[in-house]
C-alpha atoms as a PDB file:
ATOM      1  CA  UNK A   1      60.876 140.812 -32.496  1.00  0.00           C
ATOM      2  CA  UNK A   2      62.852 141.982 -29.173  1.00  0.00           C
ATOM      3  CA  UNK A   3      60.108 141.473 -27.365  1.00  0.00           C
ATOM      4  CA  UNK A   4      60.088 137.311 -27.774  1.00  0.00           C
ATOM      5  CA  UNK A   5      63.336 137.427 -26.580  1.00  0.00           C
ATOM      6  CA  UNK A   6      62.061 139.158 -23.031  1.00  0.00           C
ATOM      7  CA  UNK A   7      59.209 136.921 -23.605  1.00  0.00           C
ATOM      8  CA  UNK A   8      61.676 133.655 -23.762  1.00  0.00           C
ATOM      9  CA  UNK A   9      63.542 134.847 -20.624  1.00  0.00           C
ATOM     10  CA  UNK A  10      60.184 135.671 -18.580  1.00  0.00           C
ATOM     11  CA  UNK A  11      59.136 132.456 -19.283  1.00  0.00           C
ATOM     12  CA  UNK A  12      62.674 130.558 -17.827  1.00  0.00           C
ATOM     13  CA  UNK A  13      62.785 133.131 -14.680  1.00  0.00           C
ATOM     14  CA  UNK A  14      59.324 131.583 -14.726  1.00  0.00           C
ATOM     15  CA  UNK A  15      60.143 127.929 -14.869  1.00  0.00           C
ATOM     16  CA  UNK A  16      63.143 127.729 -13.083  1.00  0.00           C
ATOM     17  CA  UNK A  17      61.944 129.427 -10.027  1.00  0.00           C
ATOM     18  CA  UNK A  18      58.333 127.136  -9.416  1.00  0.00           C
ATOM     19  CA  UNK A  19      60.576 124.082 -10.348  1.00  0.00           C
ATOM     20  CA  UNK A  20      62.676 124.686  -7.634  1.00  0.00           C
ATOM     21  CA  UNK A  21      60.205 125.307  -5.137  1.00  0.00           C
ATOM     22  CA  UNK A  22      58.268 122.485  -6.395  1.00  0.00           C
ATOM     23  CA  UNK A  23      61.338 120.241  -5.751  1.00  0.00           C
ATOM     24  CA  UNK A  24      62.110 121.847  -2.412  1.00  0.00           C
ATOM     25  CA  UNK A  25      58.829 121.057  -1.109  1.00  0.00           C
ATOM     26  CA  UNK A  26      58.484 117.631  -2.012  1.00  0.00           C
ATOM     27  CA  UNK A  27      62.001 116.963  -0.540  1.00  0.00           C
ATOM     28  CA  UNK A  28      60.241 118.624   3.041  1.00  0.00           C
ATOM     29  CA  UNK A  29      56.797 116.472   2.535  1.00  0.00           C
ATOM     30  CA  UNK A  30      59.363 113.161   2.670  1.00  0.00           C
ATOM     31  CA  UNK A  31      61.088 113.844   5.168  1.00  0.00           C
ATOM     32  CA  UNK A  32      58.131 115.226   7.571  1.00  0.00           C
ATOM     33  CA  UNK A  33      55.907 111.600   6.465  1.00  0.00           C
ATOM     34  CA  UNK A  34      59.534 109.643   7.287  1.00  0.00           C
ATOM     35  CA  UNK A  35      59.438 110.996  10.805  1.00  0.00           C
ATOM     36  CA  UNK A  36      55.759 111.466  11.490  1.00  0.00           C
ATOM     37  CA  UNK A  37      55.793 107.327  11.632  1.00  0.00           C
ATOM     38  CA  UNK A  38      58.606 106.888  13.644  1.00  0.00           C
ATOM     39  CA  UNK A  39      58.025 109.144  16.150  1.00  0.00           C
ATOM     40  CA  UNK A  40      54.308 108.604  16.816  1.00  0.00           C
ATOM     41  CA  UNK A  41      52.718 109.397  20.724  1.00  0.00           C
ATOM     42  CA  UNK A  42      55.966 110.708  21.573  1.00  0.00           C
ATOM     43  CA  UNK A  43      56.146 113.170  24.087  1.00  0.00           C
ATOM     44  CA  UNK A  44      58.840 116.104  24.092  1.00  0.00           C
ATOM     45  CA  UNK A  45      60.898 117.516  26.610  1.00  0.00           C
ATOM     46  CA  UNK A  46      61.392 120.979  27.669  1.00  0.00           C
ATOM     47  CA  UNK A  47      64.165 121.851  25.546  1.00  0.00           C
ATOM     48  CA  UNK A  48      62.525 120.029  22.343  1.00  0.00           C
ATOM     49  CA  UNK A  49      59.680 122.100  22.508  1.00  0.00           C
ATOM     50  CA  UNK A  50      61.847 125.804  22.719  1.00  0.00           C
ATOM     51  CA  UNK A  51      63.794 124.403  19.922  1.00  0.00           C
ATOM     52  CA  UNK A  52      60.965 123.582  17.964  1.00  0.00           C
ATOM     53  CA  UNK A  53      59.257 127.070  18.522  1.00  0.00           C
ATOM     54  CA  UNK A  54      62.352 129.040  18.230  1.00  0.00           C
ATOM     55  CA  UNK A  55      65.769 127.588  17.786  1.00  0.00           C
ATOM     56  CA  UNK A  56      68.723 127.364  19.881  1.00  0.00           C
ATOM     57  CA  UNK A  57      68.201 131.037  20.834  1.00  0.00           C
ATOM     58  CA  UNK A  58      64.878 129.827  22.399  1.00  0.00           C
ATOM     59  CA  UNK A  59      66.891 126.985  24.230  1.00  0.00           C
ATOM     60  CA  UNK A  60      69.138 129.221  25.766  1.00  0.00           C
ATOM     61  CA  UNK A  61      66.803 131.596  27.016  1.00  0.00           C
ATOM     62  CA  UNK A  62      64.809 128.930  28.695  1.00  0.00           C
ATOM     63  CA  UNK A  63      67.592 127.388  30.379  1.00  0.00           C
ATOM     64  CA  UNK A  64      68.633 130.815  32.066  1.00  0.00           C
ATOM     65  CA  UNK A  65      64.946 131.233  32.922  1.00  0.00           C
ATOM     66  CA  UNK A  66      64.851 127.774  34.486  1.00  0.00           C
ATOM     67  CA  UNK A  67      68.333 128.306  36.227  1.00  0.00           C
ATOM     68  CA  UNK A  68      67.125 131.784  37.440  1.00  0.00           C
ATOM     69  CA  UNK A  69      63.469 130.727  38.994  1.00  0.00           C
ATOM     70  CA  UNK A  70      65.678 128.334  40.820  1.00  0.00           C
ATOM     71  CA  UNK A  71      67.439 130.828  42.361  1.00  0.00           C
ATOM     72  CA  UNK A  72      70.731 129.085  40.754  1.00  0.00           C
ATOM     73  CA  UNK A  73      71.112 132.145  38.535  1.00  0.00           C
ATOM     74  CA  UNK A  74      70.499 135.689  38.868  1.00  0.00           C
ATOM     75  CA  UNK A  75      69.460 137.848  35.708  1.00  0.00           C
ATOM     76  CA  UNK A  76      69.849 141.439  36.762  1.00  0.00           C
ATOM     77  CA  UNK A  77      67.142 143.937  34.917  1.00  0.00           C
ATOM     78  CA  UNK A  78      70.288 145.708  33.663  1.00  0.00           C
ATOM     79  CA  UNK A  79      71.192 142.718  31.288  1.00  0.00           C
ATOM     80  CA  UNK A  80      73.861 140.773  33.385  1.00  0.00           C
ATOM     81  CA  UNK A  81      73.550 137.462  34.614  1.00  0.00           C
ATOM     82  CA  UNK A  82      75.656 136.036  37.733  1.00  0.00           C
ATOM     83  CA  UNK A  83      76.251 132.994  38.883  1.00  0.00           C
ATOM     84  CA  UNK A  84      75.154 131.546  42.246  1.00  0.00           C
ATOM     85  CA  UNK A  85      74.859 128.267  41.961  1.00  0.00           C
ATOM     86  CA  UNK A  86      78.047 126.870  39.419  1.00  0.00           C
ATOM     87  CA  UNK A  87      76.828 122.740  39.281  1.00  0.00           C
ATOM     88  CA  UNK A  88      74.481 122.726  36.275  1.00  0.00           C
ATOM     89  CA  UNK A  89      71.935 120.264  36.425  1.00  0.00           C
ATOM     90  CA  UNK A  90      71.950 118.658  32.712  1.00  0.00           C
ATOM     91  CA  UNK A  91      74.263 120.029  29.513  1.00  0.00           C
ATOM     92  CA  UNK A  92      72.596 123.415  28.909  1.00  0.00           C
ATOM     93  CA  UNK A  93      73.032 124.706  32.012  1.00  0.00           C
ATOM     94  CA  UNK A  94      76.592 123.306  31.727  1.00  0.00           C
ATOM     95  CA  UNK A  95      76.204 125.538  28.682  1.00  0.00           C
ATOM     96  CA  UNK A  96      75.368 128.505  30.119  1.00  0.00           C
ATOM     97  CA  UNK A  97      77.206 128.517  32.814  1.00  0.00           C
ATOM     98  CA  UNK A  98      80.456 127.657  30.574  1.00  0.00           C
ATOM     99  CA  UNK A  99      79.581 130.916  28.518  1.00  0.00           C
ATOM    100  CA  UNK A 100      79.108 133.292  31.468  1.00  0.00           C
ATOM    101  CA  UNK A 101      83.413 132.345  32.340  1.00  0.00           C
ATOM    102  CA  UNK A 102      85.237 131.829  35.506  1.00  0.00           C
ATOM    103  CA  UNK A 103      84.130 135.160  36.428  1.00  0.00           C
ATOM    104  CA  UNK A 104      80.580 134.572  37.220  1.00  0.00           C
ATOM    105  CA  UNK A 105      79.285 137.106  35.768  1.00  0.00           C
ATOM    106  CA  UNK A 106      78.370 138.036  32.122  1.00  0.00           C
ATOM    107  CA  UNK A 107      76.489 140.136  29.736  1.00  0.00           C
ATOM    108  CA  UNK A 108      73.047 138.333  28.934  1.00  0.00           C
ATOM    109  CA  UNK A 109      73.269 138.804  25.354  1.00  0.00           C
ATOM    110  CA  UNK A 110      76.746 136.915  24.806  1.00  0.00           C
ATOM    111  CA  UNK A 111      75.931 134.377  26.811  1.00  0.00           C
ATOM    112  CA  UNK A 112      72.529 133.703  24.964  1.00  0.00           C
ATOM    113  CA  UNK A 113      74.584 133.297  21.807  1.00  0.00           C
ATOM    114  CA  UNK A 114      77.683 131.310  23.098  1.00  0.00           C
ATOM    115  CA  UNK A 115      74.527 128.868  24.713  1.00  0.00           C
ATOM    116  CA  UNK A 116      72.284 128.994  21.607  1.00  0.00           C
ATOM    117  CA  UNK A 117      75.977 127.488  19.531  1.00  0.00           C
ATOM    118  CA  UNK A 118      77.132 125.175  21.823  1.00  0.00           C
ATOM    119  CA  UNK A 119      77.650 121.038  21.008  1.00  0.00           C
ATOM    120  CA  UNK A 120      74.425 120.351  23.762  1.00  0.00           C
ATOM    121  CA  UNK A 121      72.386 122.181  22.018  1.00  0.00           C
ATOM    122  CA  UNK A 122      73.568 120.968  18.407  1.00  0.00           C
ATOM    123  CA  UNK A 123      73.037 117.228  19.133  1.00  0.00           C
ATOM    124  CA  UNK A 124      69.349 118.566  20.651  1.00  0.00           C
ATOM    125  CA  UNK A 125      68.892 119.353  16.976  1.00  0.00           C
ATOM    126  CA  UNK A 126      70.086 116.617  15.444  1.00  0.00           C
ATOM    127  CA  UNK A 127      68.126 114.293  17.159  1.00  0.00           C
ATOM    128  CA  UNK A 128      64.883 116.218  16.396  1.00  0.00           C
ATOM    129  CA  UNK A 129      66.032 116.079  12.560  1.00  0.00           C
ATOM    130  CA  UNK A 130      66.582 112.800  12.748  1.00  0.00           C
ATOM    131  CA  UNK A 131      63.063 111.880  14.512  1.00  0.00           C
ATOM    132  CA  UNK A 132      61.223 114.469  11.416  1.00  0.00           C
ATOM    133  CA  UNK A 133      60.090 116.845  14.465  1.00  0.00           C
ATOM    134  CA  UNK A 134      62.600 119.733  13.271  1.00  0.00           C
ATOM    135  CA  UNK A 135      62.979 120.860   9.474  1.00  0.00           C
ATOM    136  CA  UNK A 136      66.570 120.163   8.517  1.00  0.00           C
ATOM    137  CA  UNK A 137      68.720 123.355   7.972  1.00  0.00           C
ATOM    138  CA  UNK A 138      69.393 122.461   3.995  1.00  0.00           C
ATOM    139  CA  UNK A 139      65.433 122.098   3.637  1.00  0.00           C
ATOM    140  CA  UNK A 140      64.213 125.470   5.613  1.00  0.00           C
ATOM    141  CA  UNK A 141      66.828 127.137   3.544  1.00  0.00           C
ATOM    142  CA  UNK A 142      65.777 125.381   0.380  1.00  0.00           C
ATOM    143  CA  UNK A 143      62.326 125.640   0.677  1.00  0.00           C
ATOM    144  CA  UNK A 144      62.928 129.830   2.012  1.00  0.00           C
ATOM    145  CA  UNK A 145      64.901 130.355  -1.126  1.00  0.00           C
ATOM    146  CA  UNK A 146      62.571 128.920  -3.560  1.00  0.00           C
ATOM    147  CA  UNK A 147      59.596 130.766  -2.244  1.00  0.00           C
ATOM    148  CA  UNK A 148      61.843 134.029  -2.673  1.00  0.00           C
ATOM    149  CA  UNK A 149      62.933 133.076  -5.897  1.00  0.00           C
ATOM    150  CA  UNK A 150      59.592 132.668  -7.265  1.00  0.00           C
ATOM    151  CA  UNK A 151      58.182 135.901  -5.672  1.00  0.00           C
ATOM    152  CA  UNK A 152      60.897 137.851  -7.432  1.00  0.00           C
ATOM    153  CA  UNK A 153      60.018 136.244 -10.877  1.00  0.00           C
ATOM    154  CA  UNK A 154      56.393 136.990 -10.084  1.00  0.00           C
ATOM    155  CA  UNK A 155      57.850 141.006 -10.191  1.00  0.00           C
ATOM    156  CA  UNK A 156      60.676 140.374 -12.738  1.00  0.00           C
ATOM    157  CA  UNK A 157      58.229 138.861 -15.358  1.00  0.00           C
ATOM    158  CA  UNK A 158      55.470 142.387 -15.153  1.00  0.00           C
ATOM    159  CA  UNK A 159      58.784 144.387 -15.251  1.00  0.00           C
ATOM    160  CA  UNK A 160      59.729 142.880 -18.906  1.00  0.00           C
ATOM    161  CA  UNK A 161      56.267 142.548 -20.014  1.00  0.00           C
ATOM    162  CA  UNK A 162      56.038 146.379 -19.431  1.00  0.00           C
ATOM    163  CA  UNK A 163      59.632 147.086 -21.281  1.00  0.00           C
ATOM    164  CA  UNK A 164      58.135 144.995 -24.018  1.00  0.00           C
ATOM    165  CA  UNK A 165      55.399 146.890 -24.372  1.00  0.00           C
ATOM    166  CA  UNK A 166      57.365 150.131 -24.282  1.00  0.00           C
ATOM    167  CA  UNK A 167      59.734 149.057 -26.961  1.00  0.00           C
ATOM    168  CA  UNK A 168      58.645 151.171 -30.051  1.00  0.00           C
ATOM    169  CA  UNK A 169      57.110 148.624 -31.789  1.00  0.00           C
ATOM    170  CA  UNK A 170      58.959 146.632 -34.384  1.00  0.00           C
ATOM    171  CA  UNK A 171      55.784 143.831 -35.719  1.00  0.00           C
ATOM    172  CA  UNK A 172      52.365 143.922 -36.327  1.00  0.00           C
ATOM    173  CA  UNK A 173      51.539 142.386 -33.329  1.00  0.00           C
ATOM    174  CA  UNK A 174      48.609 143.802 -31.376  1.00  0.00           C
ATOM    175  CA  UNK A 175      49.826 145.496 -27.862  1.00  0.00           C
ATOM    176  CA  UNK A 176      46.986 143.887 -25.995  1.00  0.00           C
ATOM    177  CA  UNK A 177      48.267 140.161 -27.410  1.00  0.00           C
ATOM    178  CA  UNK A 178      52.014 141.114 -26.545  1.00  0.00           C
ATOM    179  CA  UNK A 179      50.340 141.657 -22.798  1.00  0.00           C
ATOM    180  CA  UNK A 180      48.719 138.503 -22.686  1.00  0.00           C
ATOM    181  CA  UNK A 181      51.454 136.242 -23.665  1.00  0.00           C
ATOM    182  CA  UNK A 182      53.417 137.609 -20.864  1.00  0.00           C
ATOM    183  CA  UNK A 183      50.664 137.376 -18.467  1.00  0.00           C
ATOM    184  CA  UNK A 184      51.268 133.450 -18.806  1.00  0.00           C
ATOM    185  CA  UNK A 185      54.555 133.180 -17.253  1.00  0.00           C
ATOM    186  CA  UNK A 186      53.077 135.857 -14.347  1.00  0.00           C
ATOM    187  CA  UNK A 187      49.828 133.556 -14.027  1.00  0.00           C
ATOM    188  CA  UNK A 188      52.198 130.588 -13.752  1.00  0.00           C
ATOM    189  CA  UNK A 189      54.539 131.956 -10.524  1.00  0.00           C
ATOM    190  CA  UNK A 190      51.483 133.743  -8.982  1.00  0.00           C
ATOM    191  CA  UNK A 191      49.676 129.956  -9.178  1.00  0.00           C
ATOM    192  CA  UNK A 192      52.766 128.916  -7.931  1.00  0.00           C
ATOM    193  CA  UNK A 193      52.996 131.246  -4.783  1.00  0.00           C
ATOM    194  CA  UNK A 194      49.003 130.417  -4.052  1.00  0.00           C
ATOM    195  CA  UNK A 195      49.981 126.572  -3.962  1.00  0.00           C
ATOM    196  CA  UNK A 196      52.967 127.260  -1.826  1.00  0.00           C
ATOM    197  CA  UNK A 197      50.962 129.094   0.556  1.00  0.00           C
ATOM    198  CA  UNK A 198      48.687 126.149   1.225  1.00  0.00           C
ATOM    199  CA  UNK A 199      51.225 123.306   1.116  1.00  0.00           C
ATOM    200  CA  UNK A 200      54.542 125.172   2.603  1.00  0.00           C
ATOM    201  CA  UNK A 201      52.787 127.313   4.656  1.00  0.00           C
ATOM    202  CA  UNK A 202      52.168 124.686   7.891  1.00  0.00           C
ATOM    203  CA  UNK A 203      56.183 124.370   8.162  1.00  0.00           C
ATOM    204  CA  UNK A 204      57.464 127.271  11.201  1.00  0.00           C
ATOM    205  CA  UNK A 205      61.032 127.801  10.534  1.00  0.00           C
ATOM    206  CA  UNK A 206      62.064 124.831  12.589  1.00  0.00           C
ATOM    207  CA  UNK A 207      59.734 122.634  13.828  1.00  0.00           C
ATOM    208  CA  UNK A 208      57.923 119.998  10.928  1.00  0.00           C
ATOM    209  CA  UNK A 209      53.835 119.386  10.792  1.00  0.00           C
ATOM    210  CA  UNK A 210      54.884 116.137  13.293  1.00  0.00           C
ATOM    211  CA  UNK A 211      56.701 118.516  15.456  1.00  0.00           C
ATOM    212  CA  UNK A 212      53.890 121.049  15.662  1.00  0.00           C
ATOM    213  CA  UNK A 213      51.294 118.480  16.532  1.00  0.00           C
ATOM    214  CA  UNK A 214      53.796 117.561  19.482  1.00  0.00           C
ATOM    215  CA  UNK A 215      54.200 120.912  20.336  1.00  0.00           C
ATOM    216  CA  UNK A 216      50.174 121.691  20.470  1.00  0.00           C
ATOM    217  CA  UNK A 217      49.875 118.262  22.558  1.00  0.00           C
ATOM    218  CA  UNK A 218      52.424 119.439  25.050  1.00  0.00           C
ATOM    219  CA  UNK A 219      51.190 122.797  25.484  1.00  0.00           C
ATOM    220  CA  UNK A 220      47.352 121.034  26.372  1.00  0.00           C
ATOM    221  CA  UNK A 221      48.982 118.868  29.173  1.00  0.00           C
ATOM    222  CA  UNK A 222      50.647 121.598  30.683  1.00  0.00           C
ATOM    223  CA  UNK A 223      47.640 123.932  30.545  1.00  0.00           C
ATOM    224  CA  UNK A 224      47.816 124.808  34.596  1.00  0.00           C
ATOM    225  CA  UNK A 225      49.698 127.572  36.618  1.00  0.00           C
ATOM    226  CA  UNK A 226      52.520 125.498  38.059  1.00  0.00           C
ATOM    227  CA  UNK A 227      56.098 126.115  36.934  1.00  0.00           C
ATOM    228  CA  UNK A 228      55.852 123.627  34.666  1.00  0.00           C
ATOM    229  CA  UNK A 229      53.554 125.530  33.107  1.00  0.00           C
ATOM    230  CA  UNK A 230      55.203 128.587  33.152  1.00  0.00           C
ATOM    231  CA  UNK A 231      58.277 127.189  31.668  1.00  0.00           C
ATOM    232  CA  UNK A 232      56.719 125.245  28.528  1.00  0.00           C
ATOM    233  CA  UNK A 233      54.864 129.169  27.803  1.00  0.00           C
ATOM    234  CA  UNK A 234      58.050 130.710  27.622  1.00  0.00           C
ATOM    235  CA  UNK A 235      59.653 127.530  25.934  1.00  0.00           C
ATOM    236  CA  UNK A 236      56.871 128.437  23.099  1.00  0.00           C
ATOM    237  CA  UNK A 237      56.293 132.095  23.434  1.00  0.00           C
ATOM    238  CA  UNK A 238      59.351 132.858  23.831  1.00  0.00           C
ATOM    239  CA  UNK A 239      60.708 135.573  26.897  1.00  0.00           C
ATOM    240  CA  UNK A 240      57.377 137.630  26.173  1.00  0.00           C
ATOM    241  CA  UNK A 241      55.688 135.214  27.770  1.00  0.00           C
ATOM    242  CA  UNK A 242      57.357 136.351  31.427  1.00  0.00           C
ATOM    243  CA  UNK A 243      55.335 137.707  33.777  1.00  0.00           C
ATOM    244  CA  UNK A 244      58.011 138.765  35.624  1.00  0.00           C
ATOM    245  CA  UNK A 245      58.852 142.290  34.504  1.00  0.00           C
ATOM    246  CA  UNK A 246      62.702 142.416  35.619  1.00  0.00           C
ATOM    247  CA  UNK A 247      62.987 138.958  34.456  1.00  0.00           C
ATOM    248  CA  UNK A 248      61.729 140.132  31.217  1.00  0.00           C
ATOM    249  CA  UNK A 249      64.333 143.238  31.339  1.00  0.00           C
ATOM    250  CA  UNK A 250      67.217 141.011  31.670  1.00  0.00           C
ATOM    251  CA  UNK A 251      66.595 139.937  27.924  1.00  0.00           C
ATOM    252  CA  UNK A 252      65.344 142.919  26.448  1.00  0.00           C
ATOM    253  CA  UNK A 253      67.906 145.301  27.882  1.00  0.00           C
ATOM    254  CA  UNK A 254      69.719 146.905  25.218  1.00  0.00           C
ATOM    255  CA  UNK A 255      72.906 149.435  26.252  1.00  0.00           C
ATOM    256  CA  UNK A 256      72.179 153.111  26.140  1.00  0.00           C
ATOM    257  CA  UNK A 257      74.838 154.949  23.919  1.00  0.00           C
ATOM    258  CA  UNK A 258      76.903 157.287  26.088  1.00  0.00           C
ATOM    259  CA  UNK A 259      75.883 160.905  26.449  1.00  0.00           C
ATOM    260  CA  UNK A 260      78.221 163.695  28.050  1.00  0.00           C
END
């Protein structure tokens, strides 16, 4: 009778795993209808909509691209960025400018962390948490985890199914039933990822259903080829979106290893 015991654990890995992602994803749907209300018609800035599509990391790079089509900051192809114009217009480019040092001049990549962690760009997040445009950091993680957890009981519960069946058999009981009991408990997480998929799926790693709707508003309104333009593309796309090929190079550079 081993095999009720694997049977009795498949079916907690099971339980425990779709509960939790059940949980996790009800705690998201309240806070996403909480903001959706508050913050209805509003319209977002610049550096709301690269958080929303990518993070801080996205905030940073769109404040050097801003600083450098300006002519305020030059991003060499080679990965460095220098200084030429040291007054920042708001707190980001304060930001940047504070990570690139006294020195004026700095490795892209360092600077586009120090940016993406600085207070400016922390209290840019809060505020979109607080507004339920941005999914809070203990919900993305929550909701992340549980759909991991679940996928690895979806493969943990076949696993002891099959090492039940294996087990030289100790009962009467038919090998075909022994399969079908444990095809419950695989039934139950693989229902469990479908649902998921459907009501999880329309939250991006940071930015809520209310956010995205924002986000596909703004990108209508600045359909166009102005700089405005230019700068909400690469606020969504991301620094793919440059047309610019040695602007591009300045944040895809990566150091060569040294040769003799």
């Amino acid at each position: 009778m081993f095999w009720v015991l694997l049977l009795l654990l498949a079916w907690a890995l099971a339980g425990i795993a779709c509960t939790r992602l059940c949980l996790a994803a009800v705690h998201a749907a309240a806070v996403d209808t909480d903001g959706t209300v508050a913050d209805h018609g509003r319209a977002l800035t610049l550096y709301e909509a690269a958080f929303l599509s990518g993070g801080p990391a996205r905030v940073a790079d769109v404040t050097m691209v801003s600083m450098a089509r300006q002519r305020r900051l030059l991003l060499a192809h080679t990965g460095w960025a220098t200084v030429v114009d040291p007054r920042g217009h708001d707190e980001m480019e304060r930001s940047v400018i504070g990570a690139i040092g006294p020195e004026g001049q700095s490795r892209v990549a360092p600077v586009r962390a120090a940016a993406a962690g600085a207070e400016a760009v922390r209290r840019l997040a809060d505020g979109l948490v607080r507004a339920g445009l941005a999914v809070p950091d203990g919900a993305r993680t929550t909701v992340a985890a549980g759909v991991h957890q679940v996928r690895a009981a979806a493969l943990v519960v076949p696993a002891l199914g099959l090492t039940a069946l294996l087990m030289p058999g100790q009962t009467g009981m038919p090998r075909l039933l022994v399969a079908l009991w444990f095809a419950l408990p695989l039934i139950l997480t693989l229902s469990c990822l479908a649902i998921a998929r459907v009501e999880v799926h329309p939250y991006s790693r940071w930015a809520s259903p209310a956010g995205q709707r924002l986000l596909g508003a703004l990108t209508r309104r600045s359909a166009g080829d102005g700089e405005r333009s230019f700068l909400t593309s690469v606020a969504v796309r991301g620094v793919r979106a440059i047309g610019e090929p040695e602007l591009r190079a300045a944040f895809t550079h990566r150091d060569q290893p040294w040769r003799e």
